[in-house]
C-alpha atoms as a PDB file:
ATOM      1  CA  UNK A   1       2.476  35.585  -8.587  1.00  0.00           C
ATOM      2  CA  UNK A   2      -0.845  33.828  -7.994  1.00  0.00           C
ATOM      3  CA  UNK A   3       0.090  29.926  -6.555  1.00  0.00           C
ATOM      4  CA  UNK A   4      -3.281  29.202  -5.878  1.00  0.00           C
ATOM      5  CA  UNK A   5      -4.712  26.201  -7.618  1.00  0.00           C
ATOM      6  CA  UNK A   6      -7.822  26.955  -9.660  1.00  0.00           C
ATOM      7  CA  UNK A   7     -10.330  25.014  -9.540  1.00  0.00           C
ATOM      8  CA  UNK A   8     -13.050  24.028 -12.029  1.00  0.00           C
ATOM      9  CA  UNK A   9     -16.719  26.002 -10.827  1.00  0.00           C
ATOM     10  CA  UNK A  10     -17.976  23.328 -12.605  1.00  0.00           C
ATOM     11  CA  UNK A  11     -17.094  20.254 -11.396  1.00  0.00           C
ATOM     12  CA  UNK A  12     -14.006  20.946  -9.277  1.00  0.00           C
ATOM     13  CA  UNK A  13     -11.080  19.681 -11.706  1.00  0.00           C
ATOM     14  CA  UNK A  14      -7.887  21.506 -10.586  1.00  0.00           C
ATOM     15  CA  UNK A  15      -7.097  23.544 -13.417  1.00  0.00           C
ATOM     16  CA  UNK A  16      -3.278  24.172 -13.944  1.00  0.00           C
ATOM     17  CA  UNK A  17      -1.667  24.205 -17.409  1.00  0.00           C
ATOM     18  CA  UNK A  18      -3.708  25.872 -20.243  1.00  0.00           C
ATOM     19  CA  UNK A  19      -5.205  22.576 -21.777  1.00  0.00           C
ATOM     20  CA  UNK A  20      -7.064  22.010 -18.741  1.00  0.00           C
ATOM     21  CA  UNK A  21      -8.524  25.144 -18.401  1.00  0.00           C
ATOM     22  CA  UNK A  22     -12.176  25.144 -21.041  1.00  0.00           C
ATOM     23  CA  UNK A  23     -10.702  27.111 -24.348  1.00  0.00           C
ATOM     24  CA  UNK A  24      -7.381  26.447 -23.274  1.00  0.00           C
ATOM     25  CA  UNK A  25      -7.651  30.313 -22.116  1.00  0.00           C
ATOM     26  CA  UNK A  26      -6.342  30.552 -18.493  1.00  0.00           C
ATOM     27  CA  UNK A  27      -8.565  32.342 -16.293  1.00  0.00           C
ATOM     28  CA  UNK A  28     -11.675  30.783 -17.207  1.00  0.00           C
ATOM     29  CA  UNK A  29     -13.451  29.288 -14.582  1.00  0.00           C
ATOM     30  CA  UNK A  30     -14.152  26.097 -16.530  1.00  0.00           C
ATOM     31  CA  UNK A  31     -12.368  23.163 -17.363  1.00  0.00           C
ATOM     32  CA  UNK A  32     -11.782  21.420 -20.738  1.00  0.00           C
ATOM     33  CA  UNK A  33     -14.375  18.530 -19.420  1.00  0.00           C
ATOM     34  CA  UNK A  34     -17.168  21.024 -18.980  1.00  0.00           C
ATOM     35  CA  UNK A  35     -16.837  23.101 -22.190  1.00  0.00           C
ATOM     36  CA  UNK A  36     -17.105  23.214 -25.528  1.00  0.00           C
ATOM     37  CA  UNK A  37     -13.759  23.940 -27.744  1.00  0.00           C
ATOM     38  CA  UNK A  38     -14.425  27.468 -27.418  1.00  0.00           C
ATOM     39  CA  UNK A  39     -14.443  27.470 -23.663  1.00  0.00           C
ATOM     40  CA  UNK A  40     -18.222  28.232 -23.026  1.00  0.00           C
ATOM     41  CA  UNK A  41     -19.784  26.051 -20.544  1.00  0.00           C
ATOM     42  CA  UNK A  42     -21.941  22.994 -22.008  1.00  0.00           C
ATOM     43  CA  UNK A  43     -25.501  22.601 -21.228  1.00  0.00           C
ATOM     44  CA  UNK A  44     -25.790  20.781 -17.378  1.00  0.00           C
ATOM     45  CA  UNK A  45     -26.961  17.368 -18.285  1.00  0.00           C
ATOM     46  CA  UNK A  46     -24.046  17.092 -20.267  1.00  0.00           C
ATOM     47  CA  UNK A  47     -21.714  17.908 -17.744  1.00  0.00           C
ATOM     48  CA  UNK A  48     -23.973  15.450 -15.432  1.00  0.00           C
ATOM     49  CA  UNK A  49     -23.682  12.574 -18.073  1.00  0.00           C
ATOM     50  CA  UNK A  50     -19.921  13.179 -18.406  1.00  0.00           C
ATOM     51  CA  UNK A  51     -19.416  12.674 -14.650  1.00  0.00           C
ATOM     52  CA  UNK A  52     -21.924  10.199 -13.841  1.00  0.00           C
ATOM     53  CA  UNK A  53     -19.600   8.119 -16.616  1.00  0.00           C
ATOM     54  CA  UNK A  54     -16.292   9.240 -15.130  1.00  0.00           C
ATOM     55  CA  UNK A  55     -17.923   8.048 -11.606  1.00  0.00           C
ATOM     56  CA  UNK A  56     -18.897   4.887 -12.819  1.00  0.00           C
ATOM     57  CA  UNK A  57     -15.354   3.859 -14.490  1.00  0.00           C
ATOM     58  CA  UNK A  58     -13.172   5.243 -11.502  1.00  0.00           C
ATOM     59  CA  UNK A  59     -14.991   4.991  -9.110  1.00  0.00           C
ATOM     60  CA  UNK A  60     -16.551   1.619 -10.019  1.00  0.00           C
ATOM     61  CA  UNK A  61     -19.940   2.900  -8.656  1.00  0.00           C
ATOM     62  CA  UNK A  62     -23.491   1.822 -10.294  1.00  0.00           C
ATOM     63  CA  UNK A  63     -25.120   4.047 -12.785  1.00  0.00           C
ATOM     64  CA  UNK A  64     -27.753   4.894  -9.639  1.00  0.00           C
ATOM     65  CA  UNK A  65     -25.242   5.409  -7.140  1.00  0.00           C
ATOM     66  CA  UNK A  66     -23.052   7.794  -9.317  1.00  0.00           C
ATOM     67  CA  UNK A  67     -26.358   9.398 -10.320  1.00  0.00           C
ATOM     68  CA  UNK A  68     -26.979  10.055  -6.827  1.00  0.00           C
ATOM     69  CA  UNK A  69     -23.219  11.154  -5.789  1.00  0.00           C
ATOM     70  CA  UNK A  70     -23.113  13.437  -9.208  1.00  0.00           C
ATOM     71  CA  UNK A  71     -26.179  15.645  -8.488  1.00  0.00           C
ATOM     72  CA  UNK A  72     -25.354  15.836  -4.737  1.00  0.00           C
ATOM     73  CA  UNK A  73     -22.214  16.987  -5.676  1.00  0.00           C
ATOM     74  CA  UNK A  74     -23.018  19.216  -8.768  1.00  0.00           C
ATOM     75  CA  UNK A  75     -25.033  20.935  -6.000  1.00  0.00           C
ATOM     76  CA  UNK A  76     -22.490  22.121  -4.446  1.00  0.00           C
ATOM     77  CA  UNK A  77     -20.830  23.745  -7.541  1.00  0.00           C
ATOM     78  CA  UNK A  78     -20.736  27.644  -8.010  1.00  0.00           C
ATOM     79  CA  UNK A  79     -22.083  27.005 -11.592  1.00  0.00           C
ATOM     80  CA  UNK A  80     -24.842  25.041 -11.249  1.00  0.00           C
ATOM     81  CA  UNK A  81     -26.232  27.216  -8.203  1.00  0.00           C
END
């Protein structure tokens, strides 16, 4: 049995029960944030405007500052490489 925790290639969600993984199909290597219903990955801005927002509300950071953080970040990401 595989215990490893998957992680989102997208933006690094830890993906364990099937509604958190994108298409609630297990195994795919994006979350339910970064995809569309059918589990393909959504366009990169989108992904960068979802997170900059996330960012902002839990992070309490500025729109520039989570701007900043968010494309550092989504640098670092196998899927936007």
């Amino acid at each position: 049995m595989d215990d490893e925790i998957k992680k989102c290639e997208s933006c690094g969600m830890p993906m364990i029960k099937a509604s958190e993984f994108g298409g609630r199909r297990v195994g795919n290597r994006y979350c339910a944030h970064c995809t569309y219903p059918s589990g393909e990955l959504m366009a990169r801005h989108l992904v960068f405007d979802n997170m900059v927002k996330y960012y902002m509300k839990m992070k309490r950071l500025d729109r520039a500052e989570s701007e900043k953080y968010v494309n550092e970040y989504m640098a670092r990401m196998p899927a936007w490489q």
